[in-house]
C-alpha atoms as a PDB file:
ATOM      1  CA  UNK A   1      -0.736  -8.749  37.635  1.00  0.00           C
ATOM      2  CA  UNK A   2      -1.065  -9.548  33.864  1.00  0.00           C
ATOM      3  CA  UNK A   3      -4.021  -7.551  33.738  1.00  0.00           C
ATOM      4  CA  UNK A   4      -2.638  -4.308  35.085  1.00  0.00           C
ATOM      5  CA  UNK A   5       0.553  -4.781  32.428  1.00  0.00           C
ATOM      6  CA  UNK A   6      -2.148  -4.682  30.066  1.00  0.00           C
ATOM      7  CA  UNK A   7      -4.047  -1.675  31.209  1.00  0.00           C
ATOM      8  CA  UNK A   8      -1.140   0.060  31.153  1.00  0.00           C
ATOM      9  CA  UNK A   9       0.279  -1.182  27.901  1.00  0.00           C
ATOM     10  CA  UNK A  10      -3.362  -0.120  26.516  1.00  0.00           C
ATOM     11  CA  UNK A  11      -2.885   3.642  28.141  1.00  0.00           C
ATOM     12  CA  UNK A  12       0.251   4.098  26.926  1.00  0.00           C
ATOM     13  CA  UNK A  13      -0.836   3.326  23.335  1.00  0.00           C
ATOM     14  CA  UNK A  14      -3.769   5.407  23.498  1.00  0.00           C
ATOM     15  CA  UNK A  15      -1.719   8.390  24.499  1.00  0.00           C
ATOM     16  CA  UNK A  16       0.801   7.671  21.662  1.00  0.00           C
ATOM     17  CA  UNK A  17      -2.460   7.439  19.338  1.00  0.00           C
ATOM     18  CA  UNK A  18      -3.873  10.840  20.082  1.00  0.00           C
ATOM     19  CA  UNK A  19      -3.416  12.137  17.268  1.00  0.00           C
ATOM     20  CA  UNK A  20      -4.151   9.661  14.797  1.00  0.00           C
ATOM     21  CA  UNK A  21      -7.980   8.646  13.529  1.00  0.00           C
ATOM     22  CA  UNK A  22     -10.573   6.678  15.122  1.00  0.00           C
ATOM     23  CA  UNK A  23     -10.017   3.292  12.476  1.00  0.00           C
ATOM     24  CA  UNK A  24      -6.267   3.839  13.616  1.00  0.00           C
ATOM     25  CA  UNK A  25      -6.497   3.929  17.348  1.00  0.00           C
ATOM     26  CA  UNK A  26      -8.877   0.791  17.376  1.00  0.00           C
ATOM     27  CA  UNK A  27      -6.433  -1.260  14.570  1.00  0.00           C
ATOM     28  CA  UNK A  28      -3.579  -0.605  17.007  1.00  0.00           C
ATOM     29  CA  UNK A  29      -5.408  -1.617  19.906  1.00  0.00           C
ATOM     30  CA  UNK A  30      -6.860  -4.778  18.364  1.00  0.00           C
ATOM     31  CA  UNK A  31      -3.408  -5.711  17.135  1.00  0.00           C
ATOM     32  CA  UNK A  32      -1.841  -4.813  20.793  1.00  0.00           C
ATOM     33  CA  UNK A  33      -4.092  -7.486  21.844  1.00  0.00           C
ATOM     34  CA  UNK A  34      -4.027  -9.865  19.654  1.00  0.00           C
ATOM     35  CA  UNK A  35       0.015  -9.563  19.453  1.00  0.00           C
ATOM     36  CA  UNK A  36      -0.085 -10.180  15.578  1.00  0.00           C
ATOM     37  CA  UNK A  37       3.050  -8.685  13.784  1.00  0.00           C
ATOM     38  CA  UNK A  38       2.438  -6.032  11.536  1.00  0.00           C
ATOM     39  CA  UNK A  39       2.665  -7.546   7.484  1.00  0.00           C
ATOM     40  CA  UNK A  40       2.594  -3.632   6.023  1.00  0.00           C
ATOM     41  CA  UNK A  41       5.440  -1.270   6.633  1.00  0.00           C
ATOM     42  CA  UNK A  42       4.967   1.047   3.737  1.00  0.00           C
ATOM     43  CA  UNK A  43       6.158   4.762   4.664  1.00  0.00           C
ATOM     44  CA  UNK A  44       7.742   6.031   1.320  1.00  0.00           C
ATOM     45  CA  UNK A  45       7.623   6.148  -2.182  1.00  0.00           C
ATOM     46  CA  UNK A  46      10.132   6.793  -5.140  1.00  0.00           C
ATOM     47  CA  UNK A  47       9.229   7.030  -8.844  1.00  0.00           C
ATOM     48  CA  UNK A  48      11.570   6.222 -11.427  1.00  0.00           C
ATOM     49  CA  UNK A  49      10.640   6.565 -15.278  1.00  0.00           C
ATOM     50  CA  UNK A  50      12.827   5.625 -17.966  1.00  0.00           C
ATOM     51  CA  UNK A  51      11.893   8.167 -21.299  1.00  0.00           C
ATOM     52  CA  UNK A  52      10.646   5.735 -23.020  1.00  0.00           C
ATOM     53  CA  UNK A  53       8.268   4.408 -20.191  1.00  0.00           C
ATOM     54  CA  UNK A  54       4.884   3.035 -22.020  1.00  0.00           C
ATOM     55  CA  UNK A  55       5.804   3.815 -25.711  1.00  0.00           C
ATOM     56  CA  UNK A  56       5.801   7.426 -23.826  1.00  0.00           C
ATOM     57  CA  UNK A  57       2.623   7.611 -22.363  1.00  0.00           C
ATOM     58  CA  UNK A  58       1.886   8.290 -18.797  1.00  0.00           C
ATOM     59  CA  UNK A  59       1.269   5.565 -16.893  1.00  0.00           C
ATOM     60  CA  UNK A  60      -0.682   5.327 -13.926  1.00  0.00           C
ATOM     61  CA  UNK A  61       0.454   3.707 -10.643  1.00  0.00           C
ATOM     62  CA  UNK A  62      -2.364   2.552  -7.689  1.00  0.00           C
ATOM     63  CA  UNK A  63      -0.136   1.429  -4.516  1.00  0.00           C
ATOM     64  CA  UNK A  64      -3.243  -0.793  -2.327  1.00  0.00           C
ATOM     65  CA  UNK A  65      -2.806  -1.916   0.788  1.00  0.00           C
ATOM     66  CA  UNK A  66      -5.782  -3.949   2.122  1.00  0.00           C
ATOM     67  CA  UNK A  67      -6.796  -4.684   5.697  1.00  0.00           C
ATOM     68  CA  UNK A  68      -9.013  -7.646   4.833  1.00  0.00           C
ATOM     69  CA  UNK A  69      -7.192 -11.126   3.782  1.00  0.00           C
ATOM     70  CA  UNK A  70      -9.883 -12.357   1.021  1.00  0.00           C
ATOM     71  CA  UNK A  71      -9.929  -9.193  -0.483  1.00  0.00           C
ATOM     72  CA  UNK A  72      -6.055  -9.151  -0.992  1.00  0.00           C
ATOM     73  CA  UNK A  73      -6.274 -13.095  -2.018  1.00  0.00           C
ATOM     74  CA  UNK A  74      -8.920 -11.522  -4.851  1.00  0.00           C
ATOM     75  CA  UNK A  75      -6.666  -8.694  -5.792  1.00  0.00           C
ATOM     76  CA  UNK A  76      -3.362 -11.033  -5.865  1.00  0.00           C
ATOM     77  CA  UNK A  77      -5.638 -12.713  -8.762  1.00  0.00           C
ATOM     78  CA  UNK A  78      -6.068  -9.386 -10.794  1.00  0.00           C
ATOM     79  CA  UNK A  79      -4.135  -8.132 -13.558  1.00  0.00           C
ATOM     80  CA  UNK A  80      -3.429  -4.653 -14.269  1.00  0.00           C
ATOM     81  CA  UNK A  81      -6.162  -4.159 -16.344  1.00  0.00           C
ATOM     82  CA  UNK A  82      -9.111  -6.230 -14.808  1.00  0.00           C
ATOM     83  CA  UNK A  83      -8.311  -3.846 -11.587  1.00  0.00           C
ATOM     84  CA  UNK A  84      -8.080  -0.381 -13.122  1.00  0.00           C
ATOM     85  CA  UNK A  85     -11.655  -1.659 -14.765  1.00  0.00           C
ATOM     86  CA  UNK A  86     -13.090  -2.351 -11.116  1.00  0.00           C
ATOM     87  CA  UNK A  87     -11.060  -0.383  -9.397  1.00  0.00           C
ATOM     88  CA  UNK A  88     -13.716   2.262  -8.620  1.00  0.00           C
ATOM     89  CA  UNK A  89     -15.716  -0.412  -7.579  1.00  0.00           C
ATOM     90  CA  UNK A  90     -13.552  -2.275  -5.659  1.00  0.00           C
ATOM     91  CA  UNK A  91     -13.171   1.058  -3.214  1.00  0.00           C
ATOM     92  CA  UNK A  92     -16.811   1.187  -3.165  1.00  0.00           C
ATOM     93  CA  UNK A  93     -17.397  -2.347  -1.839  1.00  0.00           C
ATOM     94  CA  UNK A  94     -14.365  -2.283   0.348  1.00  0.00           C
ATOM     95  CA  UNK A  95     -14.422   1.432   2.067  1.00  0.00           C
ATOM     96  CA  UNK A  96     -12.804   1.451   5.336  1.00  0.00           C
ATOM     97  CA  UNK A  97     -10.698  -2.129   4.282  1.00  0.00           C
ATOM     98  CA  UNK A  98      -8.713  -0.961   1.621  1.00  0.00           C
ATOM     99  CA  UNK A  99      -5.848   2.471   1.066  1.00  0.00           C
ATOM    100  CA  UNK A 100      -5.333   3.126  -1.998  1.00  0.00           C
ATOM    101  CA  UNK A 101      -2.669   5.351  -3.570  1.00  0.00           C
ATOM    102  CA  UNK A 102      -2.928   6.908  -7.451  1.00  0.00           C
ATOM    103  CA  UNK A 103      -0.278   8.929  -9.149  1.00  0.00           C
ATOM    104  CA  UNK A 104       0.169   9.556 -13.161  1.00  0.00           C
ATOM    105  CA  UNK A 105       3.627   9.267 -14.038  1.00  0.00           C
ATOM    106  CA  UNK A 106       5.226  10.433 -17.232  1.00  0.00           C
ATOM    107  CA  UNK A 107       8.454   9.787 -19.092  1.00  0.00           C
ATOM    108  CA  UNK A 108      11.641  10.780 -17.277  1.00  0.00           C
ATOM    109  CA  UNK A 109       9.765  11.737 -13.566  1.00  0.00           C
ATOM    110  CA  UNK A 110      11.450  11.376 -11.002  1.00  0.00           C
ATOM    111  CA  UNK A 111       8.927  11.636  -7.589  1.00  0.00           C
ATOM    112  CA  UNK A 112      11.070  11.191  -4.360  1.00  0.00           C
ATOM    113  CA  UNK A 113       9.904  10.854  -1.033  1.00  0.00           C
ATOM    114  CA  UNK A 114       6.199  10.446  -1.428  1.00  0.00           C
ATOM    115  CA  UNK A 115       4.601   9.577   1.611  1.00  0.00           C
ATOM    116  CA  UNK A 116       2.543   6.711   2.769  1.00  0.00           C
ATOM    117  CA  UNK A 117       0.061   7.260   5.636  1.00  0.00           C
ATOM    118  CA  UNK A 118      -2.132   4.214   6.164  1.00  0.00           C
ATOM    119  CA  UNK A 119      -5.457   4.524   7.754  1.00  0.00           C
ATOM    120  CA  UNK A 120      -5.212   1.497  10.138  1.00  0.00           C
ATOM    121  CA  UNK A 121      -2.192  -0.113  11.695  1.00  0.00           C
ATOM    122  CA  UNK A 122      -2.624  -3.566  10.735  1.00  0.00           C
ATOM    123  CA  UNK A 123      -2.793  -4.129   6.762  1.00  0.00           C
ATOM    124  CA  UNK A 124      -2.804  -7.622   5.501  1.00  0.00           C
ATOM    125  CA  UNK A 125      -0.543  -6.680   2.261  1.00  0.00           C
ATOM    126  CA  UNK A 126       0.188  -4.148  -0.560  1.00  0.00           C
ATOM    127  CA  UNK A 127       0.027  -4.438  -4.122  1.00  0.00           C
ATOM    128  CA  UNK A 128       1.567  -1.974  -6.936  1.00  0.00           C
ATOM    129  CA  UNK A 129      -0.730  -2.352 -10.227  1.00  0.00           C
ATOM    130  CA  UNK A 130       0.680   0.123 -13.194  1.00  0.00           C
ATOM    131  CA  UNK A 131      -1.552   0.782 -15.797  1.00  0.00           C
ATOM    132  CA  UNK A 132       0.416  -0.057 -19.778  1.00  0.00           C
ATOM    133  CA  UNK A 133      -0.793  -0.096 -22.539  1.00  0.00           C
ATOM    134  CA  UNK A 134       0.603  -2.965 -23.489  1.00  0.00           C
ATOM    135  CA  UNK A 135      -1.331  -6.456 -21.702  1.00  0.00           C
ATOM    136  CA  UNK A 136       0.426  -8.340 -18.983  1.00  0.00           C
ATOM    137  CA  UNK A 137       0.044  -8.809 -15.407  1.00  0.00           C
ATOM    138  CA  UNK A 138       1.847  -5.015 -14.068  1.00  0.00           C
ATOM    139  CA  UNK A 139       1.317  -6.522 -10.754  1.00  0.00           C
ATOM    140  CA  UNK A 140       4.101  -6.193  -7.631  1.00  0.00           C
ATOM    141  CA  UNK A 141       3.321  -7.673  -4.319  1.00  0.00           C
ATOM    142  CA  UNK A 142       5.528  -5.224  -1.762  1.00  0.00           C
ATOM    143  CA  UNK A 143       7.198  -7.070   0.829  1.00  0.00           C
ATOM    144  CA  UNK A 144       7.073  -5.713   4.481  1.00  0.00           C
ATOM    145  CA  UNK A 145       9.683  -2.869   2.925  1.00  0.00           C
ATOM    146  CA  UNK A 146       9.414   0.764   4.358  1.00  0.00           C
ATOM    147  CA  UNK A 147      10.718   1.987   1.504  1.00  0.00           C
ATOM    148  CA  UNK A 148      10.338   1.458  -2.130  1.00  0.00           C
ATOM    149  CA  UNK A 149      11.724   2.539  -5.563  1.00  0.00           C
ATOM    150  CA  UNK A 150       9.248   2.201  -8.245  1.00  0.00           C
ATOM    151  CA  UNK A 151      11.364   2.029 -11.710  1.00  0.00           C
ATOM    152  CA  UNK A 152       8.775   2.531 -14.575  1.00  0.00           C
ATOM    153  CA  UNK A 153      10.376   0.887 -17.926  1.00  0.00           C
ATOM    154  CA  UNK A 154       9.216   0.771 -20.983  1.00  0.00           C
ATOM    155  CA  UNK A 155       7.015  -2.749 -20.930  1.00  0.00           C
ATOM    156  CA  UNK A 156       6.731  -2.951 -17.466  1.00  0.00           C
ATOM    157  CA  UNK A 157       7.968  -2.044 -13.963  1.00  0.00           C
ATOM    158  CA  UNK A 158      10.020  -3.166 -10.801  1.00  0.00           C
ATOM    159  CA  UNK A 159       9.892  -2.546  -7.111  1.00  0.00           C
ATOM    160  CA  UNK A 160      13.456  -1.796  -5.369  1.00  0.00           C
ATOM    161  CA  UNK A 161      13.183  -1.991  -1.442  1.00  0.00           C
ATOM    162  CA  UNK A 162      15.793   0.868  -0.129  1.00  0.00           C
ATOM    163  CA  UNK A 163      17.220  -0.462   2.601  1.00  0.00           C
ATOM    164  CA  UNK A 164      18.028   1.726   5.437  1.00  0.00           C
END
């Protein structure tokens, strides 16, 4: 009897799934079965930049979600700057574990409703890494949020879930 609810749980999500990619239909299915709650949310994006963001200099914004726990526990242990350096890299060595985002922001922008389409069902996390010129860590961990605000300031930035 359990089996059959299965099955049929399975063919249910595999018609829901058409349309989505290959990675995606096997994530959900792998999750379905192992009944782990999904840790990343992420749908939408907001930027916020104050005009005097970065001395006025655009700053560049990499949203990452990763699929693969020790690669987030590495990332979680990056600042701003050591990723940007490896970040080319670190999409190289990672391809098929790892989303990653980019937009250049500049003073004053205001980006609404940018949209967040994950390639696999079941990400481990997501990290927001801004690129200042000035050092420090311009790291965010997102929360399990569906949407966020990004507000770019002038020495650093914030996350604001929008709740819904």
């Amino acid at each position: 009897m359990a089996g059959k609810k299965i099955f049929w749980i399975l063919a249910l999500c595999s018609i829901v799934l058409v349309g989505c990619g290959a990675d995606a239909v096997t994530s959900a299915i792998k999750s379905a079965i192992s009944m782990q709650p999904a840790k990343v949310w992420l749908e939408k994006v907001h930027f916020k930049a104050t005009d005097d963001v970065n001395d006025t200099s655009p700053v560049t914004v990499h949203i990452v979600v990763c699929y693969k726990p020790d690669l987030l526990a590495d990332l979680v242990k990056m600042d701003a700057d050591t990723y940007f350096q490896k970040a080319d890299q670190i999409k190289t060595d990672n391809a098929g574990q790892i989303d990653v985002f980019s937009w250049d922001v500049i003073r004053g922008q205001r980006l609404n409703d940018q949209p967040i389409t994950l390639s696999k069902v079941s990400g481990e996390g997501v990290l927001v890494f801004a690129r200042y010129s000035i050092p420090g860590p311009h790291r965010i961990a997102v929360a399990d949020d569906k949407e966020i605000i990004i507000q770019l300031e002038k020495l650093d930035f914030k996350v604001i879930p929008v709740k819904q």
